[in-house]
PDB file of N, CA and C in Angstrom:
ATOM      1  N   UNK A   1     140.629 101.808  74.092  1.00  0.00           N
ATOM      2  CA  UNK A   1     139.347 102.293  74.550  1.00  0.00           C
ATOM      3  C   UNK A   1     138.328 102.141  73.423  1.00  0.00           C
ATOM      4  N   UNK A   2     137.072 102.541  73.950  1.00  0.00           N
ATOM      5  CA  UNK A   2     135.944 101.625  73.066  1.00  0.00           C
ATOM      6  C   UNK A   2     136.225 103.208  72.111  1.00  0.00           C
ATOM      7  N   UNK A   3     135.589 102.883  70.711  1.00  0.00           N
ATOM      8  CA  UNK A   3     135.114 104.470  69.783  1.00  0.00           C
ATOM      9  C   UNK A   3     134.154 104.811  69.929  1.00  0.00           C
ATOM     10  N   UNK A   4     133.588 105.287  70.677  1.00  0.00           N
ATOM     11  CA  UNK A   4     131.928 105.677  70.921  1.00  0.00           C
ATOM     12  C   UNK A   4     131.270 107.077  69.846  1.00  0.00           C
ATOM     13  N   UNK A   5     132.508 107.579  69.323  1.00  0.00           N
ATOM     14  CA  UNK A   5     132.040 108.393  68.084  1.00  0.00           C
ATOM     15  C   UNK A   5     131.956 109.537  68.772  1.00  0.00           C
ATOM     16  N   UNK A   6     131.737 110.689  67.949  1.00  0.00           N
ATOM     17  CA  UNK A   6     131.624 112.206  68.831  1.00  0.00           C
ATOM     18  C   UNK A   6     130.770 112.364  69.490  1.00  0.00           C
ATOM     19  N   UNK A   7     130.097 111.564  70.227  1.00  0.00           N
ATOM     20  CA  UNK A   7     129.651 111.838  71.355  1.00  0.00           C
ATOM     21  C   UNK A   7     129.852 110.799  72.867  1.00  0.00           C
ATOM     22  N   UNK A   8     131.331 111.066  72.891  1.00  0.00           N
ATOM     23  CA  UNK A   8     132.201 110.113  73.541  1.00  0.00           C
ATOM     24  C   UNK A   8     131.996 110.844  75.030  1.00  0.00           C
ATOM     25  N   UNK A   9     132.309 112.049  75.062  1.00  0.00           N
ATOM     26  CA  UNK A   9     131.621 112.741  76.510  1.00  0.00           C
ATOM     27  C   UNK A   9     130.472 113.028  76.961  1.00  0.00           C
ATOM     28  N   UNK A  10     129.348 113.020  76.315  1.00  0.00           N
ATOM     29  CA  UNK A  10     128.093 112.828  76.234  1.00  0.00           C
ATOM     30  C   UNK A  10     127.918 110.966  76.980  1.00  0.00           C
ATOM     31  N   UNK A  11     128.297 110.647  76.441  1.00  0.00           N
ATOM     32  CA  UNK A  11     127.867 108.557  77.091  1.00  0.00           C
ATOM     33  C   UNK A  11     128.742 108.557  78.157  1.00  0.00           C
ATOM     34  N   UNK A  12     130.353 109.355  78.102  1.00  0.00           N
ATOM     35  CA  UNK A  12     130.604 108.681  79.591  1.00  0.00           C
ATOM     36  C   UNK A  12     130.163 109.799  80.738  1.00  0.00           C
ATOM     37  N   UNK A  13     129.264 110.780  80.151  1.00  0.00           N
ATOM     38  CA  UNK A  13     128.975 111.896  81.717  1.00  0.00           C
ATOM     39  C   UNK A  13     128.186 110.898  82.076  1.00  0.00           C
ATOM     40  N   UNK A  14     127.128 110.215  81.155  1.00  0.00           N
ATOM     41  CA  UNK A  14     125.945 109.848  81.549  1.00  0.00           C
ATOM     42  C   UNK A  14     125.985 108.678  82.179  1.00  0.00           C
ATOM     43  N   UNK A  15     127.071 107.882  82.051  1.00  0.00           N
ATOM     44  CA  UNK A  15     127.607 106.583  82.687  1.00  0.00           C
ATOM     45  C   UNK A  15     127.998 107.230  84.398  1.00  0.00           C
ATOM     46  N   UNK A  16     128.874 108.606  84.326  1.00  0.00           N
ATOM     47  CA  UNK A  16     129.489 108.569  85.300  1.00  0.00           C
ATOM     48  C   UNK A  16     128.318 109.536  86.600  1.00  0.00           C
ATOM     49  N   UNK A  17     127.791 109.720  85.943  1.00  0.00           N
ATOM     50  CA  UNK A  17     126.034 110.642  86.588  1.00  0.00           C
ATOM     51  C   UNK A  17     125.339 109.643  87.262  1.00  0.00           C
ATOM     52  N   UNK A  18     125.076 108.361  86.769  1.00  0.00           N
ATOM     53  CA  UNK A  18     124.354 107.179  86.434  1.00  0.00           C
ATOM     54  C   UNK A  18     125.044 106.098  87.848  1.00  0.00           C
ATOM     55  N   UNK A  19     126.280 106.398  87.210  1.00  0.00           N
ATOM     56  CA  UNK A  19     127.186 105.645  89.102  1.00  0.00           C
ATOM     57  C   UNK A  19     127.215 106.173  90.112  1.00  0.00           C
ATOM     58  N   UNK A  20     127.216 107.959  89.922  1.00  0.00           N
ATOM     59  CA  UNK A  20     127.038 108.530  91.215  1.00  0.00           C
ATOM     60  C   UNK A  20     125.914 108.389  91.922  1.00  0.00           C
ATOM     61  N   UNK A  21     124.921 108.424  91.173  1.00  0.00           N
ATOM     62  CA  UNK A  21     123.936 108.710  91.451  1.00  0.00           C
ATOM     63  C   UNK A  21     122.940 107.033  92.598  1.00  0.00           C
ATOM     64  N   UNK A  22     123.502 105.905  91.864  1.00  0.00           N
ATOM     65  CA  UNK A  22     123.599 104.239  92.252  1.00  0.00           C
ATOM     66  C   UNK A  22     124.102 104.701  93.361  1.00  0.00           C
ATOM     67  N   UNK A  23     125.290 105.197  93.968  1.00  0.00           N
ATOM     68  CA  UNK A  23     126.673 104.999  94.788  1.00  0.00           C
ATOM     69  C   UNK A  23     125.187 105.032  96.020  1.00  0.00           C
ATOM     70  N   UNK A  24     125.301 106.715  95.997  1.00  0.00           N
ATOM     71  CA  UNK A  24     124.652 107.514  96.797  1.00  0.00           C
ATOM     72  C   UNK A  24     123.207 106.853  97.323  1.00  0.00           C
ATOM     73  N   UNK A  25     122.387 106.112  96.289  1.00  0.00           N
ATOM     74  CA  UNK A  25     121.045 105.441  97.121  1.00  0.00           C
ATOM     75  C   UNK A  25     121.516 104.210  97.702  1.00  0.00           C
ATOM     76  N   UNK A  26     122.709 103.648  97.208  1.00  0.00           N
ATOM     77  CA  UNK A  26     122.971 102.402  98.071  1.00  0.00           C
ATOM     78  C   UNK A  26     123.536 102.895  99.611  1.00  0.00           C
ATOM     79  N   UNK A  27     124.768 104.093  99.415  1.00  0.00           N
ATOM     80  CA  UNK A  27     124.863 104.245 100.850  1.00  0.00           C
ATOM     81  C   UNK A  27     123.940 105.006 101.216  1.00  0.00           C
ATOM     82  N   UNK A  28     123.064 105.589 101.160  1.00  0.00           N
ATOM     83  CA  UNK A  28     121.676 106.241 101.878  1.00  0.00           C
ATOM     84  C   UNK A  28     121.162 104.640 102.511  1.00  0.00           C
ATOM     85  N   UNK A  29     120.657 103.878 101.626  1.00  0.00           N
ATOM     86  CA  UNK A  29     120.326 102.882 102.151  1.00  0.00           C
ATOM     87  C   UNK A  29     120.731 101.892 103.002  1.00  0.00           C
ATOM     88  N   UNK A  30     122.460 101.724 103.424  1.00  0.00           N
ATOM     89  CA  UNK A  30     122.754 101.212 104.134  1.00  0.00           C
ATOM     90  C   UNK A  30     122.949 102.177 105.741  1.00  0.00           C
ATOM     91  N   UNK A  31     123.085 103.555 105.719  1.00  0.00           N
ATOM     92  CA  UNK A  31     123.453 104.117 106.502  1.00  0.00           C
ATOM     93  C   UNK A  31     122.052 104.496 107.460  1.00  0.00           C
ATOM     94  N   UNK A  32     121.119 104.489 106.361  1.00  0.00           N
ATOM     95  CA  UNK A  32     119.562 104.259 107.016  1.00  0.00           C
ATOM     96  C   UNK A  32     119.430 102.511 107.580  1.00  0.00           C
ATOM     97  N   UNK A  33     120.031 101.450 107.157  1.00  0.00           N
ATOM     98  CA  UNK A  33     119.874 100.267 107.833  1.00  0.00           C
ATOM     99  C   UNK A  33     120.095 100.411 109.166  1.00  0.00           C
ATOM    100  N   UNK A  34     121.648 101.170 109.336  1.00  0.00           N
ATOM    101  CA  UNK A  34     122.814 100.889 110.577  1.00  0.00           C
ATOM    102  C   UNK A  34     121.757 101.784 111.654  1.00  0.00           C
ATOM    103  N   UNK A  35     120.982 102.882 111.182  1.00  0.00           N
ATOM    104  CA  UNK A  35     120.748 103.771 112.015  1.00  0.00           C
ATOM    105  C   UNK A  35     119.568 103.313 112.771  1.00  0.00           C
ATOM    106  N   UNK A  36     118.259 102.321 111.989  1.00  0.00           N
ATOM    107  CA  UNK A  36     117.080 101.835 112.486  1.00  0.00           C
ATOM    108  C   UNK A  36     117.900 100.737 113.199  1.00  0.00           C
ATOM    109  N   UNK A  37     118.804  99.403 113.162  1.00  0.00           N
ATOM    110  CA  UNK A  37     119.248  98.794 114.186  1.00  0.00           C
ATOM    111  C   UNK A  37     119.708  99.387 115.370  1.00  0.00           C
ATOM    112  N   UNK A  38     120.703 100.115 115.294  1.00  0.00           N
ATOM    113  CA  UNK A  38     120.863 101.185 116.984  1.00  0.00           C
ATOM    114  C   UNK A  38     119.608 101.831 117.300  1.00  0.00           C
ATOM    115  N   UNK A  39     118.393 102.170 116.801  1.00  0.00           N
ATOM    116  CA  UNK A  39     117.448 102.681 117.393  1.00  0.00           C
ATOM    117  C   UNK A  39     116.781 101.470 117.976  1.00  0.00           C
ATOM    118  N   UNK A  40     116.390 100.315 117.418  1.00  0.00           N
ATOM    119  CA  UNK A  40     116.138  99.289 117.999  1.00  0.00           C
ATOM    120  C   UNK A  40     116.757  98.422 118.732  1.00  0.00           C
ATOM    121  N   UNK A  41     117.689  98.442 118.970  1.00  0.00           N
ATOM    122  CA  UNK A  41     119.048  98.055 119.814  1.00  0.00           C
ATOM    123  C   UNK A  41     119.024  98.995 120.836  1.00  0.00           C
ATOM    124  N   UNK A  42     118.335 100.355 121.156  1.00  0.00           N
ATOM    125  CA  UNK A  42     118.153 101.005 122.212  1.00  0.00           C
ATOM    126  C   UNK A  42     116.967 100.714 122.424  1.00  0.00           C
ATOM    127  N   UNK A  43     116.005 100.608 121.891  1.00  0.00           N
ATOM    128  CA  UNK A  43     114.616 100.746 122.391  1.00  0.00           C
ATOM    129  C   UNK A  43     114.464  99.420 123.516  1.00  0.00           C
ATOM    130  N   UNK A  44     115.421  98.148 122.866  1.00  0.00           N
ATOM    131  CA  UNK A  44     114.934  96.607 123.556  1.00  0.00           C
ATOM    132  C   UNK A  44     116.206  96.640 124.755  1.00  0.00           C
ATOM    133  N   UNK A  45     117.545  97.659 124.360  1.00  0.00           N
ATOM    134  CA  UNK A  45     118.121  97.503 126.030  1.00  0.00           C
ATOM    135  C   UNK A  45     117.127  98.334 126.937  1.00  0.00           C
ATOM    136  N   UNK A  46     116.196  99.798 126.594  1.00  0.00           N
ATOM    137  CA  UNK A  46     115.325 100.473 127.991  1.00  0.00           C
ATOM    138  C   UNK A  46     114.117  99.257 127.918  1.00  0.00           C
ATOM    139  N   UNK A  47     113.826  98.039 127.308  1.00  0.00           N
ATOM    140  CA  UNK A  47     112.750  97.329 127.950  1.00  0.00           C
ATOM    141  C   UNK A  47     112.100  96.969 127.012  1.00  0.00           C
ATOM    142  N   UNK A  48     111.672  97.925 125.691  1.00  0.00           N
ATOM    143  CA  UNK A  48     110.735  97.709 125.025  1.00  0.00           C
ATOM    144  C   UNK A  48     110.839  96.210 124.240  1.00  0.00           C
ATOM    145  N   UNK A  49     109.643  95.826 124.028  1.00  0.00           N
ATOM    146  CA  UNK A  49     110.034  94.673 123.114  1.00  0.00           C
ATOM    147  C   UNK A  49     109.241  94.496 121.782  1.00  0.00           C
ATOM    148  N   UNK A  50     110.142  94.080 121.144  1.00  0.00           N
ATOM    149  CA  UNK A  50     108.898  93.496 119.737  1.00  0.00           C
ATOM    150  C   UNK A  50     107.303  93.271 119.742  1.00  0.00           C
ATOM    151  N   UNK A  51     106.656  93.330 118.729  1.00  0.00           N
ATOM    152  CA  UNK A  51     105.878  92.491 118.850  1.00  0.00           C
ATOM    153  C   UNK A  51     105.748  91.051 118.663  1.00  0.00           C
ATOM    154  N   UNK A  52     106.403  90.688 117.380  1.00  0.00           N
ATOM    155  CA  UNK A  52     107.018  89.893 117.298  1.00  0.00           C
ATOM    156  C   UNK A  52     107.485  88.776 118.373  1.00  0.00           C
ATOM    157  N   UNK A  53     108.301  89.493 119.217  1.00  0.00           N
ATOM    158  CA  UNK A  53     108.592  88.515 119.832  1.00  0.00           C
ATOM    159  C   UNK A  53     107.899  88.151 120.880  1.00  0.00           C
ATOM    160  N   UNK A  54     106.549  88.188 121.221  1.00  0.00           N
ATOM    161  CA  UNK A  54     105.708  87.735 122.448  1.00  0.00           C
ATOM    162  C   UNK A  54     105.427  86.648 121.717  1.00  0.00           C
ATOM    163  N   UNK A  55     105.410  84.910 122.653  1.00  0.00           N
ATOM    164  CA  UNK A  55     105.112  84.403 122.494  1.00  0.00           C
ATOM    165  C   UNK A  55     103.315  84.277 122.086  1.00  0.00           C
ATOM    166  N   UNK A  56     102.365  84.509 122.821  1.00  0.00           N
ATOM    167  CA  UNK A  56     101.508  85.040 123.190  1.00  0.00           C
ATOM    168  C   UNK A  56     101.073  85.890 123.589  1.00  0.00           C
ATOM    169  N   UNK A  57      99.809  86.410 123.278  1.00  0.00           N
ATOM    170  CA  UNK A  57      99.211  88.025 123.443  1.00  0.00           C
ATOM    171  C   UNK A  57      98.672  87.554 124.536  1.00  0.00           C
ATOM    172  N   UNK A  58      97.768  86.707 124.436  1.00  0.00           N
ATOM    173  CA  UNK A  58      97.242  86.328 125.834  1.00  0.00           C
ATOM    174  C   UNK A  58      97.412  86.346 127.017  1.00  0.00           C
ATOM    175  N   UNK A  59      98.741  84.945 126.542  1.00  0.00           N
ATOM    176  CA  UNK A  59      99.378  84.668 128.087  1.00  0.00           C
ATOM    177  C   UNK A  59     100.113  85.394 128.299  1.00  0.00           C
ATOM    178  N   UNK A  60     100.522  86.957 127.958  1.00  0.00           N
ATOM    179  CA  UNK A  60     101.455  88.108 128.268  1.00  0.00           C
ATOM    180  C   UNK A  60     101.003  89.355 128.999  1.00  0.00           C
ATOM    181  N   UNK A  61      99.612  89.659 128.480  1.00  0.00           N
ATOM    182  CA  UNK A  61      99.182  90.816 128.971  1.00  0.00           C
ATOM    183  C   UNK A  61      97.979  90.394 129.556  1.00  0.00           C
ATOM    184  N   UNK A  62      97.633  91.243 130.473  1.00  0.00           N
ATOM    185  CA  UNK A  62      96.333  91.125 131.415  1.00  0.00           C
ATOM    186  C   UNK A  62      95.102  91.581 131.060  1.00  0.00           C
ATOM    187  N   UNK A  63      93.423  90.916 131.372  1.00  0.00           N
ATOM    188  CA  UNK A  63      92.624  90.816 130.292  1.00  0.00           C
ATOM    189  C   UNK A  63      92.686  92.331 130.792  1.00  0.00           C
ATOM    190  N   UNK A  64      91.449  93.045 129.884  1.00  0.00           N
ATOM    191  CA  UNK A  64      91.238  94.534 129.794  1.00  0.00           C
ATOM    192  C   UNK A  64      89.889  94.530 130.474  1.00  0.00           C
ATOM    193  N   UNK A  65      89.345  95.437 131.087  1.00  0.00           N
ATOM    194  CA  UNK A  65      88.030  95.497 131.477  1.00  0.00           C
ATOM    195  C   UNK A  65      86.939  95.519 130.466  1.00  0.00           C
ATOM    196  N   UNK A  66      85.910  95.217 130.919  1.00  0.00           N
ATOM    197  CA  UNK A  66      84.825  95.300 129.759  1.00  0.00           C
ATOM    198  C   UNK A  66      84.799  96.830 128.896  1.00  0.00           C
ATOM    199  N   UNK A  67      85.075  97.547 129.686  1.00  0.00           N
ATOM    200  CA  UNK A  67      84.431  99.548 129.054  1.00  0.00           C
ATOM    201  C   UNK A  67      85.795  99.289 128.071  1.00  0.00           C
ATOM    202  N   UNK A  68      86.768  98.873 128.010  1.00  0.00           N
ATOM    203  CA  UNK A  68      87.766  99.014 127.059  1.00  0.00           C
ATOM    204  C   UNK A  68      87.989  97.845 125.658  1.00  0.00           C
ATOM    205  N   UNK A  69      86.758  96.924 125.994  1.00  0.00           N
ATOM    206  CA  UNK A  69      87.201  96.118 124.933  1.00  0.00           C
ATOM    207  C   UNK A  69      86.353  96.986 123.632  1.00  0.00           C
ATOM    208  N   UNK A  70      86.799  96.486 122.809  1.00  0.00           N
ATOM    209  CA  UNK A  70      86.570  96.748 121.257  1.00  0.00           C
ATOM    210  C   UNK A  70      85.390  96.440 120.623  1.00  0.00           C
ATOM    211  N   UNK A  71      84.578  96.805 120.204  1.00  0.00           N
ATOM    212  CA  UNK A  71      83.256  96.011 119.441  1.00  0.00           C
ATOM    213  C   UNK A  71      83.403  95.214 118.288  1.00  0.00           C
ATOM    214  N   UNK A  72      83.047  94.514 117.864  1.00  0.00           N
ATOM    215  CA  UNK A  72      83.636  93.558 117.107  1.00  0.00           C
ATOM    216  C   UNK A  72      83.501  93.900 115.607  1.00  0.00           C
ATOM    217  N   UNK A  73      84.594  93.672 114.408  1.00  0.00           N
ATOM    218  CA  UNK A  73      84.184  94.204 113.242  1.00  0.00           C
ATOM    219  C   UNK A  73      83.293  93.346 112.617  1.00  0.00           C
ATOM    220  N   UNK A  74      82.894  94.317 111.947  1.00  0.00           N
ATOM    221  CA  UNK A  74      81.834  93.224 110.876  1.00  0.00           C
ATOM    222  C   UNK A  74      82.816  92.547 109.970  1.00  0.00           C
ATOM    223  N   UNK A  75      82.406  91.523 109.591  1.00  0.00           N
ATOM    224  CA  UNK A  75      82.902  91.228 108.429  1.00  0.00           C
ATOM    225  C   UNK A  75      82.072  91.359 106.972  1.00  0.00           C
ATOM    226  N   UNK A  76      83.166  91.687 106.565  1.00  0.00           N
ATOM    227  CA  UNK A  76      82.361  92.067 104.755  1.00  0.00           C
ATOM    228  C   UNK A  76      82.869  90.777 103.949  1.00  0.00           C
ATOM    229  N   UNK A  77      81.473  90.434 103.281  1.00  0.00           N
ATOM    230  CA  UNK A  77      80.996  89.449 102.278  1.00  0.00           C
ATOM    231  C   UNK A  77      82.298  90.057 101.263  1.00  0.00           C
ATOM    232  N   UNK A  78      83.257  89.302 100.869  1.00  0.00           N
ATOM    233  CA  UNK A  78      84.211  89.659  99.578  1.00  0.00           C
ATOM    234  C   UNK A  78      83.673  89.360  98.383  1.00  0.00           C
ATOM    235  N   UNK A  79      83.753  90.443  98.093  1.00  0.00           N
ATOM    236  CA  UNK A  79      82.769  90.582  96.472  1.00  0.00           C
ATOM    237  C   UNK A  79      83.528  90.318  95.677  1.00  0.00           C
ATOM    238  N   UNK A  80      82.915  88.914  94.701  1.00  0.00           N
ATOM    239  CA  UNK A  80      83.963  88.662  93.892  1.00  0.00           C
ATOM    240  C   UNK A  80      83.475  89.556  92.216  1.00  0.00           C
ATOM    241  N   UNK A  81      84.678  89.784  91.476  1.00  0.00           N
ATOM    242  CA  UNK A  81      85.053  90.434  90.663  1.00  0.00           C
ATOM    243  C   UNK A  81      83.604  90.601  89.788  1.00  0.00           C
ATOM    244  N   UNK A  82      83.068  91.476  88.362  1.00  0.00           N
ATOM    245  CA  UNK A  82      82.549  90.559  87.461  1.00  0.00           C
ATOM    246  C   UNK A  82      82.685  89.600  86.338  1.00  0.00           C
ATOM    247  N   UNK A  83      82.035  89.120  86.119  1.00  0.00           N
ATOM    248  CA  UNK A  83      82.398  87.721  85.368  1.00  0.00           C
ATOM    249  C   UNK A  83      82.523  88.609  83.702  1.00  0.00           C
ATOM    250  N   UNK A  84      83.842  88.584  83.002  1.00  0.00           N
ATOM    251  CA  UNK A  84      84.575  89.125  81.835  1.00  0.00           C
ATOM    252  C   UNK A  84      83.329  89.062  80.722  1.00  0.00           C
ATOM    253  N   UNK A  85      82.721  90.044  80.305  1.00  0.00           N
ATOM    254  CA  UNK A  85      81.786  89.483  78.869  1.00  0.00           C
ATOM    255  C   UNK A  85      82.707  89.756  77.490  1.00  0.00           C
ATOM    256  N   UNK A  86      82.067  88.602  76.823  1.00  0.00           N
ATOM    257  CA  UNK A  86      82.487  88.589  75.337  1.00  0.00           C
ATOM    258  C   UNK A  86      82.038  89.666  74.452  1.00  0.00           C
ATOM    259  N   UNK A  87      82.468  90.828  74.187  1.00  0.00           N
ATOM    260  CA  UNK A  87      81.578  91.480  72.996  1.00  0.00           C
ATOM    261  C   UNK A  87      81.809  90.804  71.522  1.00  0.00           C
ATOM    262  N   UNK A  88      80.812  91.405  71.042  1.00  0.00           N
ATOM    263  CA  UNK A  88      80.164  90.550  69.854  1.00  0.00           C
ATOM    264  C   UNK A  88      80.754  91.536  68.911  1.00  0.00           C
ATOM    265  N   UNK A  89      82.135  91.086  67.960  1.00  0.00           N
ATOM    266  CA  UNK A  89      82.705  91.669  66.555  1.00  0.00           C
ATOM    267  C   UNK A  89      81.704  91.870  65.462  1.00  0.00           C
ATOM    268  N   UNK A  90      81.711  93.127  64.722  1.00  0.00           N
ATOM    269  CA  UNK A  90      80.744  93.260  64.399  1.00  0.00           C
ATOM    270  C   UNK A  90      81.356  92.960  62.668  1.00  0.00           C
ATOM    271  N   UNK A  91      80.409  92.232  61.981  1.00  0.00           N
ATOM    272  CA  UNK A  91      81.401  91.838  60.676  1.00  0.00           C
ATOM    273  C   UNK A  91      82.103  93.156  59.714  1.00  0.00           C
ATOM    274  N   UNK A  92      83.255  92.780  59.546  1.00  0.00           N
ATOM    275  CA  UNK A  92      83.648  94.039  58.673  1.00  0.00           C
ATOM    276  C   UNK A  92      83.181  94.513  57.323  1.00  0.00           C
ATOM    277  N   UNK A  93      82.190  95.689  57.503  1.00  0.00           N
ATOM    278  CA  UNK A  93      81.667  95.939  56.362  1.00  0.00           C
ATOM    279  C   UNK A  93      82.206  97.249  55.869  1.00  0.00           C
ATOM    280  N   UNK A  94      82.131  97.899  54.216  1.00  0.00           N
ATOM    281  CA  UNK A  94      82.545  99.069  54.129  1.00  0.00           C
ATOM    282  C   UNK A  94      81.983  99.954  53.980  1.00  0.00           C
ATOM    283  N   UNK A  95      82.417 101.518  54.530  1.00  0.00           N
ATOM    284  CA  UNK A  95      81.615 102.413  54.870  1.00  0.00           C
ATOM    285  C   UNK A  95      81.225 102.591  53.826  1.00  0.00           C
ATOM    286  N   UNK A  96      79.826 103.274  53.753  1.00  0.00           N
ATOM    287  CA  UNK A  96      78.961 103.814  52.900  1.00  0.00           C
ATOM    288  C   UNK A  96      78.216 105.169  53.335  1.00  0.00           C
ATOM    289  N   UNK A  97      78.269 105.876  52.352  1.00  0.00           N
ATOM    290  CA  UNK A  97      77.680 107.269  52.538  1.00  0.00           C
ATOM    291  C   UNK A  97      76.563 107.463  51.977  1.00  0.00           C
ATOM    292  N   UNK A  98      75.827 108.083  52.914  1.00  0.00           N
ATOM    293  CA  UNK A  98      74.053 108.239  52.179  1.00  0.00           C
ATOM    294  C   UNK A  98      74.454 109.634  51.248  1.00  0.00           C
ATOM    295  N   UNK A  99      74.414 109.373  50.447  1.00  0.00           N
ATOM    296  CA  UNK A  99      74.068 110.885  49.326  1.00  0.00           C
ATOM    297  C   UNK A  99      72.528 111.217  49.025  1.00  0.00           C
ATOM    298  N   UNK A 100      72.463 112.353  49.174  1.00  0.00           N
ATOM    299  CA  UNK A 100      70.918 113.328  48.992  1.00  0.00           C
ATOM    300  C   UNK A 100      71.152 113.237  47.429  1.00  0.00           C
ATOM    301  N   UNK A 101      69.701 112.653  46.586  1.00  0.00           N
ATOM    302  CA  UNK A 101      69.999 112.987  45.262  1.00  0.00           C
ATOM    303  C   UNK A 101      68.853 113.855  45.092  1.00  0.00           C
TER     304      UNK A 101
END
């Protein structure tokens, strides 16, 4: 075994804290995968479907009446950034103190 010096239980709690702790967000994270596929795996057997998967918005749904369409957004002019200025280094001079004589 390695000599890690007297503080040999100190490095391996922190190793073994360090794996538990990995274990646990990986299976959180897979057990949260399994659970959003069966929710979506139910939602598309009662009917629902993606958005995704419509070929077309158009040719899928029926137009809307006028009182329900949307007003149109404006579009905003994208303002580009400002342009970086150079400041001016000021030469290195050394301090000097005014003395009252």
């Amino acid at each position: 075994m390695l000599d890690l010096g007297p503080h040999a239980s100190f490095i391996l709690a922190a190793y073994g804290v360090t794996l538990i702790a990995v274990a646990a967000l990986v299976l959180a994270t897979v057990g949260d995968d399994l659970k959003q596929r069966h929710l979506l795996a139910e939602l598309e057997r009662q009917g629902i479907k993606r958005r995704s998967a419509a070929k077309s918005t158009k040719e899928t749904d029926p137009p809307r009446p006028a009182a329900a369409k949307k007003p149109a957004a404006k579009k905003l002019a994208a303002k580009k950034p400002a342009p970086k200025r150079k400041t001016a280094r000021k030469a290195a001079s050394p301090r000097t103190r005014k003395t009252s004589s």
